[in-house]
N, C-alpha and C. Protein backbone atom coordinates (compact mmCIF):
# COMPACT_ATOMS: atom_id res chain seq x y z
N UNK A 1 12.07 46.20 -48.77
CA UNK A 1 12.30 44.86 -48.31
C UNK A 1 13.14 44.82 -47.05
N UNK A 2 13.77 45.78 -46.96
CA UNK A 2 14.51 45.82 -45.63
C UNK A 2 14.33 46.01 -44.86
N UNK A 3 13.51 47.13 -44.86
CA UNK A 3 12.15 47.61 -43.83
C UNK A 3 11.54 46.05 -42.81
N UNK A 4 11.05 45.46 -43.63
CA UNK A 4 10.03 43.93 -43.50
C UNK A 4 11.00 43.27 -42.93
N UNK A 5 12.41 42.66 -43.33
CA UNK A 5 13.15 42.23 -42.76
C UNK A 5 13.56 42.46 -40.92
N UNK A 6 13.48 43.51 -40.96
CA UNK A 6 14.19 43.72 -40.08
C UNK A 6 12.76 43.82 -38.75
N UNK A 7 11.49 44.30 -39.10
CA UNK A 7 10.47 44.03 -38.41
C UNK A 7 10.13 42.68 -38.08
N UNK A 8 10.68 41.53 -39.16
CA UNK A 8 10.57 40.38 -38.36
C UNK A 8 11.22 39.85 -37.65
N UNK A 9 12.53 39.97 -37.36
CA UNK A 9 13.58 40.10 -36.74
C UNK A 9 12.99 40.51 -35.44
N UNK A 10 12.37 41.62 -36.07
CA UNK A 10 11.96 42.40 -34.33
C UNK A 10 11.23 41.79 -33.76
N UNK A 11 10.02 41.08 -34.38
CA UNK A 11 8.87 40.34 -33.74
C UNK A 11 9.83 38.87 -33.72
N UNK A 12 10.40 38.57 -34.04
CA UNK A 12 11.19 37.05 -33.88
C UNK A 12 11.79 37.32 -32.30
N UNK A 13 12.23 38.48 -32.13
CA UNK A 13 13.12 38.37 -30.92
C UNK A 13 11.90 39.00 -29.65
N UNK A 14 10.97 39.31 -29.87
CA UNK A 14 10.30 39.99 -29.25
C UNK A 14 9.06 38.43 -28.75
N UNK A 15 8.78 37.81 -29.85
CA UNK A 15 8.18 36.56 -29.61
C UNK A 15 9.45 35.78 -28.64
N UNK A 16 10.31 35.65 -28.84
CA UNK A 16 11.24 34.52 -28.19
C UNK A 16 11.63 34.60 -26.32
N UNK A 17 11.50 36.49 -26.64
CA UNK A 17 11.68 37.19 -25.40
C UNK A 17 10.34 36.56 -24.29
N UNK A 18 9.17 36.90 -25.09
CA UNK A 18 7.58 36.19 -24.58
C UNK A 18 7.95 34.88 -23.94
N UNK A 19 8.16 33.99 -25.10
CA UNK A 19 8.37 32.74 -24.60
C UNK A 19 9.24 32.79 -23.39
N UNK A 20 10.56 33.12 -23.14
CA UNK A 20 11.62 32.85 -22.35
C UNK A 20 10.93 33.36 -20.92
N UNK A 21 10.26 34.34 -21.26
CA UNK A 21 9.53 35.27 -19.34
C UNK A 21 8.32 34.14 -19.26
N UNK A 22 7.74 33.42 -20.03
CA UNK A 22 6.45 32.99 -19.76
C UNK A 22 7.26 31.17 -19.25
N UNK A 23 8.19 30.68 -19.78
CA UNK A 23 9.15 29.91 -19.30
C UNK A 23 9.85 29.71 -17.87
N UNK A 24 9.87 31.65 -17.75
CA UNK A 24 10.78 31.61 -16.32
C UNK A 24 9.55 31.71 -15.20
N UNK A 25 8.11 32.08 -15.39
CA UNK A 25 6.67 31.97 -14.43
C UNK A 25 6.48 30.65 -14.56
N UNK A 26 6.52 30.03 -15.05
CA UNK A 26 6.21 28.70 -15.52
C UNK A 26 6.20 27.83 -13.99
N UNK A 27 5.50 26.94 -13.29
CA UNK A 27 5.91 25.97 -12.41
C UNK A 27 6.23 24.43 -12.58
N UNK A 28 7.13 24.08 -12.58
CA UNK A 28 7.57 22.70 -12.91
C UNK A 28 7.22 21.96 -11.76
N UNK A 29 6.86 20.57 -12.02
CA UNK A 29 6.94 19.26 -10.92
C UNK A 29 7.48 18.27 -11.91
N UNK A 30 7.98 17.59 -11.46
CA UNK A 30 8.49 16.15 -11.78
C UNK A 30 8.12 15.20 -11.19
N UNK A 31 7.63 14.00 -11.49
CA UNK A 31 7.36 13.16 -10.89
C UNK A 31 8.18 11.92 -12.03
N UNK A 32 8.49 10.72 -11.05
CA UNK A 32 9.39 10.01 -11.89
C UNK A 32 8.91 8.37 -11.18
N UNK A 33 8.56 7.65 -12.08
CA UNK A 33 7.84 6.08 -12.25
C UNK A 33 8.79 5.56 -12.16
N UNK A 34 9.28 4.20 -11.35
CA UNK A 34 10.36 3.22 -11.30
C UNK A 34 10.03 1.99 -10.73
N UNK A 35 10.87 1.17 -10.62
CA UNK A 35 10.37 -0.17 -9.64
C UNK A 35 11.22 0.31 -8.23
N UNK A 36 11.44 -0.32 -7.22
CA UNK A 36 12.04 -0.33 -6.21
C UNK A 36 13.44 0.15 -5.83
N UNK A 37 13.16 1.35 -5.17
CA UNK A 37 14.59 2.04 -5.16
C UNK A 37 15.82 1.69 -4.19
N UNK A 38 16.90 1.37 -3.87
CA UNK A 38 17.58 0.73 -2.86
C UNK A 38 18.09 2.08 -2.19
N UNK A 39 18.23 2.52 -0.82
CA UNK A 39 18.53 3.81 -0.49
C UNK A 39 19.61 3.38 0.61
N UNK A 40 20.55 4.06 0.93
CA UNK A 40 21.61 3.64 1.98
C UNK A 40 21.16 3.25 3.68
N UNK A 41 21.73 2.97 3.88
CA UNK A 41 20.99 1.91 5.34
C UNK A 41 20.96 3.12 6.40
N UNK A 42 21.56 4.27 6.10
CA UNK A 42 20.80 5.20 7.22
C UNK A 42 19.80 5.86 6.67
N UNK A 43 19.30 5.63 5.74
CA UNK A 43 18.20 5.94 5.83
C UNK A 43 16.58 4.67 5.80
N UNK A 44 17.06 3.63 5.51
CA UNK A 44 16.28 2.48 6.17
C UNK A 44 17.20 1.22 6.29
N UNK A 45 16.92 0.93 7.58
CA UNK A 45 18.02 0.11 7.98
C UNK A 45 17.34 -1.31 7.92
N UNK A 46 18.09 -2.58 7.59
CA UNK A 46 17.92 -3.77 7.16
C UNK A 46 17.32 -4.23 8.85
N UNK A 47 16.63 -5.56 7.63
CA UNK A 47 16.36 -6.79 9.07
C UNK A 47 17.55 -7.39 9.66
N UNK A 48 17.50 -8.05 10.38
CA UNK A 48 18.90 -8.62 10.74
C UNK A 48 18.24 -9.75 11.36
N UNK A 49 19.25 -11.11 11.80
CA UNK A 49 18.91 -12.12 12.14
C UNK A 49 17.80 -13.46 11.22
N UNK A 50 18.03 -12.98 10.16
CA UNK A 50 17.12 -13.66 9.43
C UNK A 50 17.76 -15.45 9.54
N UNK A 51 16.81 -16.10 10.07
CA UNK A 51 16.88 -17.71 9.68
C UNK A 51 15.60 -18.45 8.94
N UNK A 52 16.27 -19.33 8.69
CA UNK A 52 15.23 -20.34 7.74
C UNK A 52 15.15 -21.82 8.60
N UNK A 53 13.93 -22.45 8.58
CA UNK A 53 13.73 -23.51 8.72
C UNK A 53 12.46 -24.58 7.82
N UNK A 54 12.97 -25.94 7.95
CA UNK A 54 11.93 -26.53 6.91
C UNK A 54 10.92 -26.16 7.57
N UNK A 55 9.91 -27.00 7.10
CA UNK A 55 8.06 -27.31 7.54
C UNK A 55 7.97 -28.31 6.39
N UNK A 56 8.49 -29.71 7.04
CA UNK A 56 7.90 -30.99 5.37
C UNK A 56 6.91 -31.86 6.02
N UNK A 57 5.45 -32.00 5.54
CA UNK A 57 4.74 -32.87 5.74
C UNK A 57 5.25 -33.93 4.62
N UNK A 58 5.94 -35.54 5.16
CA UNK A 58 6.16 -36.83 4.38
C UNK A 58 4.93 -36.50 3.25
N UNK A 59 5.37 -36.49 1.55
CA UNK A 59 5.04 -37.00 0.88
C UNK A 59 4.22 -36.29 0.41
N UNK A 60 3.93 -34.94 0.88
CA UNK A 60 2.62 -34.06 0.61
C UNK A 60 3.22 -32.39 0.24
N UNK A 61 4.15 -31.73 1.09
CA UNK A 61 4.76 -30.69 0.85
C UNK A 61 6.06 -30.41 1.76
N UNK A 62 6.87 -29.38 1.23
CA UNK A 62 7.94 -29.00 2.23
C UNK A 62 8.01 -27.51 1.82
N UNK A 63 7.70 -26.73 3.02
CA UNK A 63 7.58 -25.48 3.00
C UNK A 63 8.94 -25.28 3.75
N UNK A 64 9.50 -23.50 3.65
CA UNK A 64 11.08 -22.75 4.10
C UNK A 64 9.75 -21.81 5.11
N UNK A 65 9.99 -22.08 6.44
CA UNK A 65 9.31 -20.70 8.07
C UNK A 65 11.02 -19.99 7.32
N UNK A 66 10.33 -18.47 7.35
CA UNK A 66 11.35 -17.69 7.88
C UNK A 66 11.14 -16.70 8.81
N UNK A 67 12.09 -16.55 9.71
CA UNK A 67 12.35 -15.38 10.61
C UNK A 67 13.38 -14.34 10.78
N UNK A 68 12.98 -13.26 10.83
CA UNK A 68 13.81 -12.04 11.49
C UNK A 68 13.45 -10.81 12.50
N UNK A 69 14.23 -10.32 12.77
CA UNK A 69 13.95 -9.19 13.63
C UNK A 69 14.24 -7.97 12.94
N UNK A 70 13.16 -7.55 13.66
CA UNK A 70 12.18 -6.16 12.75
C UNK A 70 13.52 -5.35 12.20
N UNK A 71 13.29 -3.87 11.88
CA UNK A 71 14.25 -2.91 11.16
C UNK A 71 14.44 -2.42 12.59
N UNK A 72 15.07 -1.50 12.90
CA UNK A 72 14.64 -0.10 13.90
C UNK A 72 14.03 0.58 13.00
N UNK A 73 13.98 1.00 12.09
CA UNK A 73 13.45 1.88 11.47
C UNK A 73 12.06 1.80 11.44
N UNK A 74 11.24 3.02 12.42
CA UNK A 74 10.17 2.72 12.96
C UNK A 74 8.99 3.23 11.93
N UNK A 75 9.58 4.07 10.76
CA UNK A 75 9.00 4.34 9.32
C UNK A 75 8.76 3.63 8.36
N UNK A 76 9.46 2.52 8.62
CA UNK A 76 9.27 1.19 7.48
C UNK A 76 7.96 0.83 7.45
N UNK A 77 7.50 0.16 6.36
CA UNK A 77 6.19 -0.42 6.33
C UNK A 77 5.79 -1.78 5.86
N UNK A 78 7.10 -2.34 5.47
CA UNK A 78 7.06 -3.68 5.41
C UNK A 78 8.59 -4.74 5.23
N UNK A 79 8.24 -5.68 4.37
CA UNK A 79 9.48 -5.95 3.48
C UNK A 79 9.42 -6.85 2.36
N UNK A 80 10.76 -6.93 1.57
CA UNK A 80 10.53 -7.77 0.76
C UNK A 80 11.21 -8.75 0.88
N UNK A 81 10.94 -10.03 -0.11
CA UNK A 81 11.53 -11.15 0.67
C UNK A 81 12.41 -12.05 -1.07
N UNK A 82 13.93 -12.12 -0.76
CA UNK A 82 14.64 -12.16 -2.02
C UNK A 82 14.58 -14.13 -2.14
N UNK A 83 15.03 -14.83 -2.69
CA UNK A 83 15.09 -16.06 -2.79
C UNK A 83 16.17 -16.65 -3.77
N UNK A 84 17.20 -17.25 -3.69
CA UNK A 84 18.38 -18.01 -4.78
C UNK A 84 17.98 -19.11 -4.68
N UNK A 85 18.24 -19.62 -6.09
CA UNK A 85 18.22 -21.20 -5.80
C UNK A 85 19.54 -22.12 -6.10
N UNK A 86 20.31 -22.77 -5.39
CA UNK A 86 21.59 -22.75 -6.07
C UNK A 86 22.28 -21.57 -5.90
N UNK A 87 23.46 -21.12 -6.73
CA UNK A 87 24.03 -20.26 -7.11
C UNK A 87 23.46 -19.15 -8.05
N UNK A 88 22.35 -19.62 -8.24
CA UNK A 88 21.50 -18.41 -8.87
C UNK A 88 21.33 -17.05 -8.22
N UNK A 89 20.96 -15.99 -9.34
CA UNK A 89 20.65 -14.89 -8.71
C UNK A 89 19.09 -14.59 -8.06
N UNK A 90 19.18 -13.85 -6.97
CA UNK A 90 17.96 -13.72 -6.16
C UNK A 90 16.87 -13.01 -6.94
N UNK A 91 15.71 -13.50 -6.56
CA UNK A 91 14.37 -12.66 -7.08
C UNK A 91 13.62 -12.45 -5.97
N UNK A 92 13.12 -11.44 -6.34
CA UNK A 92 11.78 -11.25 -5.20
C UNK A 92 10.57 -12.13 -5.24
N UNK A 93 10.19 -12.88 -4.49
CA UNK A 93 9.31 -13.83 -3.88
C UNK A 93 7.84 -13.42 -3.67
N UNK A 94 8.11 -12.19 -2.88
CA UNK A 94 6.86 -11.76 -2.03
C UNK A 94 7.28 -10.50 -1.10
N UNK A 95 6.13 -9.56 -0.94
CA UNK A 95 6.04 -8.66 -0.12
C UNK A 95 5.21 -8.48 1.40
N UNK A 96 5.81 -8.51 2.04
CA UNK A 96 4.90 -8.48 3.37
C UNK A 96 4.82 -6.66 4.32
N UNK A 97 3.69 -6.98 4.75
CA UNK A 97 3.05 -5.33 5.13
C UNK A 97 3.29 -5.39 6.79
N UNK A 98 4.20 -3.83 6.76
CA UNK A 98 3.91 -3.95 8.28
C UNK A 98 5.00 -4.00 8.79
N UNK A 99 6.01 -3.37 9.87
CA UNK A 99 7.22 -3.22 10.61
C UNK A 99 7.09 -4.39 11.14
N UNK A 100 6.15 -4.36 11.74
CA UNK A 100 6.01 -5.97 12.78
C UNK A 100 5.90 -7.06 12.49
N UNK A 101 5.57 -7.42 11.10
CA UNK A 101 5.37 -8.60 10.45
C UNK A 101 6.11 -9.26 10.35
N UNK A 102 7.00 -9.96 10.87
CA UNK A 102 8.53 -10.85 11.05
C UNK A 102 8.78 -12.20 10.49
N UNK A 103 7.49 -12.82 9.55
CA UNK A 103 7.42 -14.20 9.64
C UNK A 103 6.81 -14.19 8.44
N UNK A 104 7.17 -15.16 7.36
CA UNK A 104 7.26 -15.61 5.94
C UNK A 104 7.08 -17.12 6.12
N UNK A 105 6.19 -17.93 4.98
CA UNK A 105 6.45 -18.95 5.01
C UNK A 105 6.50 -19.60 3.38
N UNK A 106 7.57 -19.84 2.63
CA UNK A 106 7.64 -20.06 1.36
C UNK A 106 7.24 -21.17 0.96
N UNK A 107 6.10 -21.60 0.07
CA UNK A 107 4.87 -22.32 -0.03
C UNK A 107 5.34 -23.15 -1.41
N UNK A 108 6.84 -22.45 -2.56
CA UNK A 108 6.62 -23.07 -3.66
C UNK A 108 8.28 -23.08 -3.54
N UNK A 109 8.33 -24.04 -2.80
CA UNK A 109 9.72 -24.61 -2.69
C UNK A 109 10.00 -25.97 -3.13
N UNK A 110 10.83 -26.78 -3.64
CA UNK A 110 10.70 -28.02 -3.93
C UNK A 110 11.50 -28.78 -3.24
N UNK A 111 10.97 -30.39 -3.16
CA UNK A 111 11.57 -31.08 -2.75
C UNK A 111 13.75 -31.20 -2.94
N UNK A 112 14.62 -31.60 -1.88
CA UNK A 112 15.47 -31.40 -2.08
C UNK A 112 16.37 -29.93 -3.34
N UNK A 113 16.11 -29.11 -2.64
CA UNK A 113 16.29 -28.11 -3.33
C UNK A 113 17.38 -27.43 -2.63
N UNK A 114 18.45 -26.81 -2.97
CA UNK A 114 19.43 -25.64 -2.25
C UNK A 114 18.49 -24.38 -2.51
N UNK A 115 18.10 -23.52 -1.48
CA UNK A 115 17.90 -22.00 -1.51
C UNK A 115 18.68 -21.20 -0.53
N UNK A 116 18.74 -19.53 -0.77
CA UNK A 116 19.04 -19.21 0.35
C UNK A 116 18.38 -17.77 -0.17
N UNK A 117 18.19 -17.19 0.85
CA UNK A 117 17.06 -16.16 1.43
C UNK A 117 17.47 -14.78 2.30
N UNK A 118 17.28 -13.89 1.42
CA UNK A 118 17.40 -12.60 2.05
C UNK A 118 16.03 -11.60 2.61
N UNK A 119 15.99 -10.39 3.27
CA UNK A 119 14.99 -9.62 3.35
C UNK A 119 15.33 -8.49 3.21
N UNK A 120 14.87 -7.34 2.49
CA UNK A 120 14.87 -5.94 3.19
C UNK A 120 14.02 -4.93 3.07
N UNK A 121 14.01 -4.55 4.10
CA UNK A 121 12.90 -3.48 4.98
C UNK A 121 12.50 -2.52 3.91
N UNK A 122 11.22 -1.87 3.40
CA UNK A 122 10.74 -1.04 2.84
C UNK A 122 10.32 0.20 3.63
N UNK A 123 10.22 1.32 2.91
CA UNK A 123 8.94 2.33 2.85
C UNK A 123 9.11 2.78 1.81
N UNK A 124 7.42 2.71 1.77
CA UNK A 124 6.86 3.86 -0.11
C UNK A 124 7.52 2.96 -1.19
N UNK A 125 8.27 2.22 -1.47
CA UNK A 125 8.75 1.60 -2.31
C UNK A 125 10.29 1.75 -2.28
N UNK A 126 10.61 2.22 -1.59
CA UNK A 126 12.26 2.37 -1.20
C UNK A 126 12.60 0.92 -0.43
N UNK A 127 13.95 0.42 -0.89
CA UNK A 127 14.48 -0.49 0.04
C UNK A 127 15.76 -0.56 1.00
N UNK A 128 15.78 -1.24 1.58
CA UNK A 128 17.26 -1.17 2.97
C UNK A 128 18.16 -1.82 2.09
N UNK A 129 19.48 -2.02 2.51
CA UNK A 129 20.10 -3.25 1.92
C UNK A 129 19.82 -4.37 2.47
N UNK A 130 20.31 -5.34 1.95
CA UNK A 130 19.54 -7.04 2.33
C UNK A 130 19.98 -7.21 3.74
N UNK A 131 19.57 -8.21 3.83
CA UNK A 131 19.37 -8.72 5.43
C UNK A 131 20.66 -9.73 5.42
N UNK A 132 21.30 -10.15 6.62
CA UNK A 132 22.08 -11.34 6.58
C UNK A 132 21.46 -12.88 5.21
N UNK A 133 22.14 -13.36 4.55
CA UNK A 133 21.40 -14.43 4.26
C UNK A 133 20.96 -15.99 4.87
N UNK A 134 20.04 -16.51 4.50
CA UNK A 134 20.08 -17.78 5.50
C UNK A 134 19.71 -18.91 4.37
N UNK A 135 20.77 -19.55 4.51
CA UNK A 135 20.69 -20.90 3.14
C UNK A 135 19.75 -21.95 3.87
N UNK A 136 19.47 -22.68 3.15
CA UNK A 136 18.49 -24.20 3.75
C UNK A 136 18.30 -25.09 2.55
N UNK A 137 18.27 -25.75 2.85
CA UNK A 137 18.27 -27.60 1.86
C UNK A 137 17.00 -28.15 1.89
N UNK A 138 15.97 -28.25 1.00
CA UNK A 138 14.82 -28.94 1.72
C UNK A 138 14.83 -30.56 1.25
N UNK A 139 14.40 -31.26 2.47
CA UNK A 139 14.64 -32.52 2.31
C UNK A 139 13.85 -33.39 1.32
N UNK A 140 14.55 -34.72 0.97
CA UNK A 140 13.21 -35.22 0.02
C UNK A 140 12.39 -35.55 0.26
N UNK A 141 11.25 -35.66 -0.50
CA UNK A 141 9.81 -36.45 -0.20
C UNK A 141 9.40 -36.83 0.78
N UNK A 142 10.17 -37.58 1.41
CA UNK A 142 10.11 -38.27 2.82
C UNK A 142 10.40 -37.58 3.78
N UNK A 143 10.83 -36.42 3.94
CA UNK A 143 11.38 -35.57 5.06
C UNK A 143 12.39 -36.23 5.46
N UNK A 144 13.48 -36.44 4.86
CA UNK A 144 14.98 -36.81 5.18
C UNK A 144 16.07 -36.20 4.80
């Protein structure tokens, strides 16, 4: 019985040894799924100059034009566009494609409403930090 014992022992450590060399040939990748990563501004740098203005047709709609100037970051490929309402916390709105694309126009805004509005610059799904913010009031019904 001791004999047997100790042969499995041998093949226990002799199997484990297998495993551990066939472990160390082995090639690993990782790949890792997330939503939107925020990365420090030297490595994509924010919009800047962002303003807001109405667009109210009396009695029919009141849309927020926004504008800013591009990133430098000549790798970017678009941005995203944040929205508060009140003192609320910001959500993402919408994504726009493209370094050059500078101009947003927010379509589901309501009458007399407080918002205020950030942007920041993407690539691949990485983001800048936000952009200056730009608050705006939209007027009532009447455009007043």
């Amino acid at each position: 019985m001791r004999a047997r014992s100790r042969l499995v022992a041998l093949a226990t450590v002799i199997a484990i040894g297998g495993l551990l060399a066939a472990v160390a040939r082995a090639s690993w990748a990782s790949q890792a799924v997330a939503g939107p990563l925020t990365v420090s501004a030297g490595t994509v740098s924010p919009a800047s100059g962002l303003a807001a203005a109405r667009n109210c047709v009396r009695f029919k709609h009141d849309w927020v034009n926004l504008t800013w100037t591009a990133t430098p970051s000549a790798f970017a490929d678009g941005y995203e566009i944040f929205r508060a309402t009140g003192a609320g916390a910001s959500v993402s709105i919408a994504t726009v494609s493209g370094r050059g694309t500078v101009t947003y126009t927010d379509k589901t805004v309501a009458f007399s409403t407080s918002y205020s509005y950030t942007v920041q610059a993407s690539y691949q799904g990485w983001r800048s930090i936000a952009s200056n913010a730009a608050p705006i009031t939209t007027p009532n019904n009447r455009c007043r």
